[in-house]
N, C-alpha and C. Protein backbone atom coordinates (compact mmCIF):
# COMPACT_ATOMS: atom_id res chain seq x y z
N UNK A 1 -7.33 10.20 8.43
CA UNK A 1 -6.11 9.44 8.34
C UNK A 1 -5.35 9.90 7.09
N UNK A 2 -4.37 10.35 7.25
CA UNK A 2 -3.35 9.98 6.09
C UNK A 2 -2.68 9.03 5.31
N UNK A 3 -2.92 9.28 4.20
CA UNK A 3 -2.63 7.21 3.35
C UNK A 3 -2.13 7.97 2.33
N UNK A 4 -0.81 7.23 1.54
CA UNK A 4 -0.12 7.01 0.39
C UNK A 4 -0.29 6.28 -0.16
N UNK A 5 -0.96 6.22 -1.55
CA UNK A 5 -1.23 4.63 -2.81
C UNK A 5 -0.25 4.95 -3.81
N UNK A 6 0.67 4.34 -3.46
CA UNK A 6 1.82 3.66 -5.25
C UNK A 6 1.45 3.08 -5.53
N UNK A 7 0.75 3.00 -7.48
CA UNK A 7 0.60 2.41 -8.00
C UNK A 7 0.51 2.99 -9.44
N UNK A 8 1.13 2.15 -10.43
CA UNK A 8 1.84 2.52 -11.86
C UNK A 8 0.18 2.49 -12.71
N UNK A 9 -0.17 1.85 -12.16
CA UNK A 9 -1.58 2.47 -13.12
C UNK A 9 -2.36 3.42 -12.51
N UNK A 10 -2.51 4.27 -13.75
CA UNK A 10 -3.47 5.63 -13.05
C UNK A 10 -4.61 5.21 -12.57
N UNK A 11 -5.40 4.43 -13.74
CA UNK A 11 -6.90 3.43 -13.45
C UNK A 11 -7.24 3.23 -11.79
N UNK A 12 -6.55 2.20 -11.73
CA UNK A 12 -6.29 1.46 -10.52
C UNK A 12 -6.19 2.63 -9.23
N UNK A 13 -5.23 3.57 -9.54
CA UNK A 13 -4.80 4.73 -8.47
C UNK A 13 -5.59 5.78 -8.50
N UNK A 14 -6.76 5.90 -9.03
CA UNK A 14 -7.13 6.91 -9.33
C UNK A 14 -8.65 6.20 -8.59
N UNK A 15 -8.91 4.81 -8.61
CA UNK A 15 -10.33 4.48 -7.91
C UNK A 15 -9.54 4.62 -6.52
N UNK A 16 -8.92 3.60 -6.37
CA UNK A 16 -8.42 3.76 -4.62
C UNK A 16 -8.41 4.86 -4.40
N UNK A 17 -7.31 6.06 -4.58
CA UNK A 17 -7.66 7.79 -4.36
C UNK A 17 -9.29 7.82 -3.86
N UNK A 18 -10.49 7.27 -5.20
CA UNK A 18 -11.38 8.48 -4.96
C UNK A 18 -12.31 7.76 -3.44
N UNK A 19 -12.07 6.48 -3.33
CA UNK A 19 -12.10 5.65 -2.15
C UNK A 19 -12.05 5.96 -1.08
N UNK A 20 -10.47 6.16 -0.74
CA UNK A 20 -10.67 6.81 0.68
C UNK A 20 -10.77 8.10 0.63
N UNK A 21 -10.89 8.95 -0.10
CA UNK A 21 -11.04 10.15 -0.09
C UNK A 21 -12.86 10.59 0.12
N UNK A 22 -13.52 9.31 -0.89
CA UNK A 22 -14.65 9.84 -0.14
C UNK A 22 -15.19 9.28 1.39
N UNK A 23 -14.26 8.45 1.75
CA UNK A 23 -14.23 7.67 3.31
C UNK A 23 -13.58 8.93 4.34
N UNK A 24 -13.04 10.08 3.75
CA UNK A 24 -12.46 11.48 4.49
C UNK A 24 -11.64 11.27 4.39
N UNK A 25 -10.07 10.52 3.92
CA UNK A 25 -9.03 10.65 4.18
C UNK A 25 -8.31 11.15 3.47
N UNK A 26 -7.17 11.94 3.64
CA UNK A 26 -6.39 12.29 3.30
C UNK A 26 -5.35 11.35 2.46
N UNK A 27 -5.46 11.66 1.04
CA UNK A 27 -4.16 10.83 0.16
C UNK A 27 -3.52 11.53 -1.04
N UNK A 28 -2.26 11.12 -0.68
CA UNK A 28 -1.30 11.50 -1.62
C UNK A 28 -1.02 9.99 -2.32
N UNK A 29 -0.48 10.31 -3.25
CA UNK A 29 -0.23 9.24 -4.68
C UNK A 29 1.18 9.68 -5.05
N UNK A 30 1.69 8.18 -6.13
CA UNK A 30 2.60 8.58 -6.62
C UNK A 30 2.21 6.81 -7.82
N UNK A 31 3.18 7.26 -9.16
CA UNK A 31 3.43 6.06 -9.59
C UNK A 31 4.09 5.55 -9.89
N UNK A 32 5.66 5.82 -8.73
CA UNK A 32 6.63 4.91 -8.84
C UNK A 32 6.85 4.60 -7.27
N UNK A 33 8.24 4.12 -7.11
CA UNK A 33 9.28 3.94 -5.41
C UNK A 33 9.54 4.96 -5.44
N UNK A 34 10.21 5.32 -6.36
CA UNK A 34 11.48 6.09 -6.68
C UNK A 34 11.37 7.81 -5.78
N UNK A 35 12.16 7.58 -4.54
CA UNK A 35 12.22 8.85 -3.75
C UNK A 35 11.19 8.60 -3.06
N UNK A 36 10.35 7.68 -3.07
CA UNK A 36 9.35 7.83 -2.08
C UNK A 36 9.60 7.09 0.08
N UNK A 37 11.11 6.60 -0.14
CA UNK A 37 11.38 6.47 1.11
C UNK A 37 11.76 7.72 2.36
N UNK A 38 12.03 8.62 1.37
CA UNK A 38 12.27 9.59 2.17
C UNK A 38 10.94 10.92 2.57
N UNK A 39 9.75 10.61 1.19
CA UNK A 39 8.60 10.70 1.41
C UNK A 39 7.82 10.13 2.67
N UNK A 40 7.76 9.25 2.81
CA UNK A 40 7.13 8.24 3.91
C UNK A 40 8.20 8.52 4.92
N UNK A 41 8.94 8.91 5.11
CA UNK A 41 9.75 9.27 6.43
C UNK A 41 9.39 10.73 7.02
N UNK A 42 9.07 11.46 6.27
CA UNK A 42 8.66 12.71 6.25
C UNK A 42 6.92 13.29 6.11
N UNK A 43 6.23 12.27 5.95
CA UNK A 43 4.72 12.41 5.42
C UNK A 43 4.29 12.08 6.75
N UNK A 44 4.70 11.23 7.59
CA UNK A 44 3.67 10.90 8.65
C UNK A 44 2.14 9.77 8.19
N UNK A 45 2.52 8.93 7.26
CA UNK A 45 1.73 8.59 7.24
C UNK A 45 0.94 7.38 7.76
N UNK A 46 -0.39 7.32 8.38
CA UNK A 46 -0.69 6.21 9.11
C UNK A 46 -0.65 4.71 8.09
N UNK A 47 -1.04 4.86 7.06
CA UNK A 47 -0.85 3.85 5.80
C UNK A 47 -0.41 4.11 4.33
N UNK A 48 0.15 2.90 4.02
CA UNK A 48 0.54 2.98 2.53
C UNK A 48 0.06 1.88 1.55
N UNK A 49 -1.05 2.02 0.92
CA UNK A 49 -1.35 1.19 0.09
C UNK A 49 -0.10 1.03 -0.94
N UNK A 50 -0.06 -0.11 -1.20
CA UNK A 50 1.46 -0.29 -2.29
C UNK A 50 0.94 -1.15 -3.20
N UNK A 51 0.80 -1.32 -4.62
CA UNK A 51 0.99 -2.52 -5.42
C UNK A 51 1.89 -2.95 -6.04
N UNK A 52 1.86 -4.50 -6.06
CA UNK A 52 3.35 -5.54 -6.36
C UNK A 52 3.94 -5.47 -7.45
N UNK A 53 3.21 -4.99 -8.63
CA UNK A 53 3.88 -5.45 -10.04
C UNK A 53 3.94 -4.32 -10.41
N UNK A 54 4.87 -3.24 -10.24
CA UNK A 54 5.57 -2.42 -10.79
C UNK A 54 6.70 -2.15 -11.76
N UNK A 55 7.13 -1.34 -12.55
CA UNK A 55 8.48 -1.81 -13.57
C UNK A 55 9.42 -1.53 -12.85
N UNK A 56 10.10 0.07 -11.95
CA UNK A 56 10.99 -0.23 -11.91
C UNK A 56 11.68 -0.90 -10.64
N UNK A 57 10.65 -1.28 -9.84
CA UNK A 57 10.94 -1.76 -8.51
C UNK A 57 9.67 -2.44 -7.74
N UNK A 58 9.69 -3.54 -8.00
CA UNK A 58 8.22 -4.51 -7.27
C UNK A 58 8.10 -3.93 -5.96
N UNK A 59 6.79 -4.56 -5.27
CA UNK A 59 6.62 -3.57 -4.26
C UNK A 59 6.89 -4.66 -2.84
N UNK A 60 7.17 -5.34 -3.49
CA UNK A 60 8.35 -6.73 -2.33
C UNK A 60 9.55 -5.84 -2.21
N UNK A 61 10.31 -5.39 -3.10
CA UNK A 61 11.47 -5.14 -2.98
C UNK A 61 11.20 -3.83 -1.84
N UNK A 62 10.17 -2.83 -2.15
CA UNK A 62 10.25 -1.61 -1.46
C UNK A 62 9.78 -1.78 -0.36
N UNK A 63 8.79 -3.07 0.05
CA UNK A 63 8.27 -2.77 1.45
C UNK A 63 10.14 -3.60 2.04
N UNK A 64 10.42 -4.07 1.81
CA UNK A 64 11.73 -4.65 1.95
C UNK A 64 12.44 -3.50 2.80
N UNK A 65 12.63 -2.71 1.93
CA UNK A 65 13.54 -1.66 2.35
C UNK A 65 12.96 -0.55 3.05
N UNK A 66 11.53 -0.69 2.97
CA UNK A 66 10.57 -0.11 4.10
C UNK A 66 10.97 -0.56 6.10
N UNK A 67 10.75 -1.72 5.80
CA UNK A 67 11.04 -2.98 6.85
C UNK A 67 12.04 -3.15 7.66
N UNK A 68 13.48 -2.66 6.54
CA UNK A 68 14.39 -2.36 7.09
C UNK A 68 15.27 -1.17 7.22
N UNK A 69 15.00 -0.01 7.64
CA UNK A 69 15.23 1.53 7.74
C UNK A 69 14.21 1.79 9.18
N UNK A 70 15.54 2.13 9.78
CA UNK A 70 14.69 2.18 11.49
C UNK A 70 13.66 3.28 11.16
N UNK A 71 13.60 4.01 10.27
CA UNK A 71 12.33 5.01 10.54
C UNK A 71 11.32 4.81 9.82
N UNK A 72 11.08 3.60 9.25
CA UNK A 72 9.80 3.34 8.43
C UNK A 72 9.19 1.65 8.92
N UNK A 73 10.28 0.91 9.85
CA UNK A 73 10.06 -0.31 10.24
C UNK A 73 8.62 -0.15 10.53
N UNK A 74 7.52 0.77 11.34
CA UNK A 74 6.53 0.43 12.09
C UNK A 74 5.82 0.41 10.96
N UNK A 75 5.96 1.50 9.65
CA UNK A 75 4.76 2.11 8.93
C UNK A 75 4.20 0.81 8.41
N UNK A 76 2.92 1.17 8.61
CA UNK A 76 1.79 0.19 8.05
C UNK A 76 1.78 0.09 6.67
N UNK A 77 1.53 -1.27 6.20
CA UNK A 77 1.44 -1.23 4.56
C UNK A 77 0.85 -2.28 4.19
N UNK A 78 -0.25 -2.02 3.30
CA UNK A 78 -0.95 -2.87 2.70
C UNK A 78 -1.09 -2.75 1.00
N UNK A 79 -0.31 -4.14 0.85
CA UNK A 79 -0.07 -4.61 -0.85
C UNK A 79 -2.31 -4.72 -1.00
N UNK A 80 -2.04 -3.98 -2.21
CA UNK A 80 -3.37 -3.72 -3.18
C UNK A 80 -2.89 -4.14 -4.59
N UNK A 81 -3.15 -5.31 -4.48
CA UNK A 81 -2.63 -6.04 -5.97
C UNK A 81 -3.59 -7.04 -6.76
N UNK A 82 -3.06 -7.25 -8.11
CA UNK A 82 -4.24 -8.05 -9.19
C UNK A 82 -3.66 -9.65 -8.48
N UNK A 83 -2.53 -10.18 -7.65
CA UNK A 83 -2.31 -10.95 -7.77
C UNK A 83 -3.23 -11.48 -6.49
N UNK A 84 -4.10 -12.75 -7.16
CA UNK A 84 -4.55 -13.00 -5.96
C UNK A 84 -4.94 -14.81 -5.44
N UNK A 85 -4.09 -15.70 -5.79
CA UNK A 85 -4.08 -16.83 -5.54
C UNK A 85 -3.89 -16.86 -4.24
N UNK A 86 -4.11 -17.82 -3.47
CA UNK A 86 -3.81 -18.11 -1.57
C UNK A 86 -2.14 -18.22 -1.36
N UNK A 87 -1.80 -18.34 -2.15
CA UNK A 87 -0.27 -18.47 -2.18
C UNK A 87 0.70 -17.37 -2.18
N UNK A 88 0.31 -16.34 -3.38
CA UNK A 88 0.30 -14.66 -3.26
C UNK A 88 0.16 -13.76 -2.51
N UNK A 89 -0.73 -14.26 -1.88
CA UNK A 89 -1.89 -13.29 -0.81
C UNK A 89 -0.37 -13.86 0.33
N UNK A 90 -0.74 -15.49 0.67
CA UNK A 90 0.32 -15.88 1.95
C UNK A 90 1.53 -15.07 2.23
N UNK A 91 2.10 -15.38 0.69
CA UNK A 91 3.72 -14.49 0.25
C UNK A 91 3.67 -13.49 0.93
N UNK A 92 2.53 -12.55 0.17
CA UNK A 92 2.55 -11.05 0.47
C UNK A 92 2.55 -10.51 2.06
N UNK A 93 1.58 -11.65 2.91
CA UNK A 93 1.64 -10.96 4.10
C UNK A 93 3.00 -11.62 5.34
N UNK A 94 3.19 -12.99 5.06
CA UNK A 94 3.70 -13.73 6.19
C UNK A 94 5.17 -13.54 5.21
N UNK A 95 5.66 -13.57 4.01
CA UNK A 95 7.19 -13.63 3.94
C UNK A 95 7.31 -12.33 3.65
N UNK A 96 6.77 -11.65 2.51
CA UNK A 96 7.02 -10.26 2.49
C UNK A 96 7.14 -8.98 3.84
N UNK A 97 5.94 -9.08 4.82
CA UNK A 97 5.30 -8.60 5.93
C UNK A 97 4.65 -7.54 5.72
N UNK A 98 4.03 -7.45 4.83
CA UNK A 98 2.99 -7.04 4.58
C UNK A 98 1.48 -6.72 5.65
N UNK A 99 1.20 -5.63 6.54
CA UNK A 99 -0.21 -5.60 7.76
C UNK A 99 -1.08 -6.37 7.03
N UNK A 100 -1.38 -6.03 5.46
CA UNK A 100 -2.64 -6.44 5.23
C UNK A 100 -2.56 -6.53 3.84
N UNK A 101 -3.57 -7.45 3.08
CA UNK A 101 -3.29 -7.42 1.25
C UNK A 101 -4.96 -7.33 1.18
N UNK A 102 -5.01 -6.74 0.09
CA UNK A 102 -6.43 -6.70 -0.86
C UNK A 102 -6.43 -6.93 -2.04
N UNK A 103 -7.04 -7.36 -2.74
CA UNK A 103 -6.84 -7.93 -4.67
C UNK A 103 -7.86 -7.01 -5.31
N UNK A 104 -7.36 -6.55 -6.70
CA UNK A 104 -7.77 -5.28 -7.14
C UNK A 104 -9.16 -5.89 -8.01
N UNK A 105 -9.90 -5.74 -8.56
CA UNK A 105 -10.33 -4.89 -7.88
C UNK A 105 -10.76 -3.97 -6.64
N UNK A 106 -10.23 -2.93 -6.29
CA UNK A 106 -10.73 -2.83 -5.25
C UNK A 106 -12.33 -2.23 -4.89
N UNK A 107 -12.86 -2.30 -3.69
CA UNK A 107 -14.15 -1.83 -3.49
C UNK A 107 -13.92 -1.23 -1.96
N UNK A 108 -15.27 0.06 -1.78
CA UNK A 108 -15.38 0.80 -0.87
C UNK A 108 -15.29 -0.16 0.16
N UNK A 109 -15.65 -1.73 0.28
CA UNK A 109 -16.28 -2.65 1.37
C UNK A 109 -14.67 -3.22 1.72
N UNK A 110 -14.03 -3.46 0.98
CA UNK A 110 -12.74 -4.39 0.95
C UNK A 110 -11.73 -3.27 1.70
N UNK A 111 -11.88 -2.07 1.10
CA UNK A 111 -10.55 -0.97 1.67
C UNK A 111 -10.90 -0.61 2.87
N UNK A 112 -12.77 -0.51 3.40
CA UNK A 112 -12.92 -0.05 4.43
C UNK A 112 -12.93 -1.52 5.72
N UNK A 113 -12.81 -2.81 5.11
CA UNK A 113 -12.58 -3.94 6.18
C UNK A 113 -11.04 -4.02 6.24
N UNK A 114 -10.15 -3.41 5.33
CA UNK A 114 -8.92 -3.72 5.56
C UNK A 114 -8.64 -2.59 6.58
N UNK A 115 -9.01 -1.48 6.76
CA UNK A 115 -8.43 -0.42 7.13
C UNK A 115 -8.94 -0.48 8.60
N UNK A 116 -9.98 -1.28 9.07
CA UNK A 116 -10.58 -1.70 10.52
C UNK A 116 -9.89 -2.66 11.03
N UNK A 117 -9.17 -3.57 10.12
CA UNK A 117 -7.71 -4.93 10.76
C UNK A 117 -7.04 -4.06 10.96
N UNK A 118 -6.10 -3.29 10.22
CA UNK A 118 -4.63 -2.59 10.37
C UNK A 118 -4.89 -1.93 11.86
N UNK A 119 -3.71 -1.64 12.53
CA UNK A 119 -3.77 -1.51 13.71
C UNK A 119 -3.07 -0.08 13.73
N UNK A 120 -4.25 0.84 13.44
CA UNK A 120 -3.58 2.59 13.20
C UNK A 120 -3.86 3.33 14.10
């Protein structure tokens, strides 16, 4: 599978990376938005891990504009974020629309049960 993780910390982006990569998949990274809509229009990718608290553009705002651009409406995306109250999590999937959320830390068990919900 092919997967994209935005996320402004290397830490954080650098375990997810070694994650699915040792699960076989294919991932590219980045640690901003910025230009990455026309990335994901062009990458083909089956998922995009995204996290929320970014500086120059939260990742509400980008799945936003993910959501709405007829050529990225379907792409799958799952917020991988520190925020993780029932309320956050709710936000993230039912108002934001978000496929799927995970709270960071992440683990091999959590990325590989999220990635068996998403519908790829």
């Amino acid at each position: 599978m092919r997967i994209l993780v935005v996320d402004d910390s290397a830490v954080d982006r650098y375990l997810l990376v070694s994650i699915l990569q040792e699960m076989g998949h294919q991932v590219d990274e980045s640690e901003t938005t910025a230009g990455l809509l026309d990335k994901i229009i062009s990458g083909n990718y089956e998922a995009v891990f995204l996290d929320i608290v970014m500086p120059e553009q939260d990742g509400y705002k980008f799945l936003r504009e993910i959501r709405t651009n007829p050529k990225t409406v379907k792409q799958h995306v799952i917020f991988c974020s520190s925020k993780k109250t029932p309320i956050e999590v709710n936000y993230g999937l039912n108002r934001a629309g978000a496929d799927a959320y995970i709270t960071k830390p992440v683990t091999r068990e959590n990325v590989s049960e999220v990635l068996e919900k998403v519908p790829i």
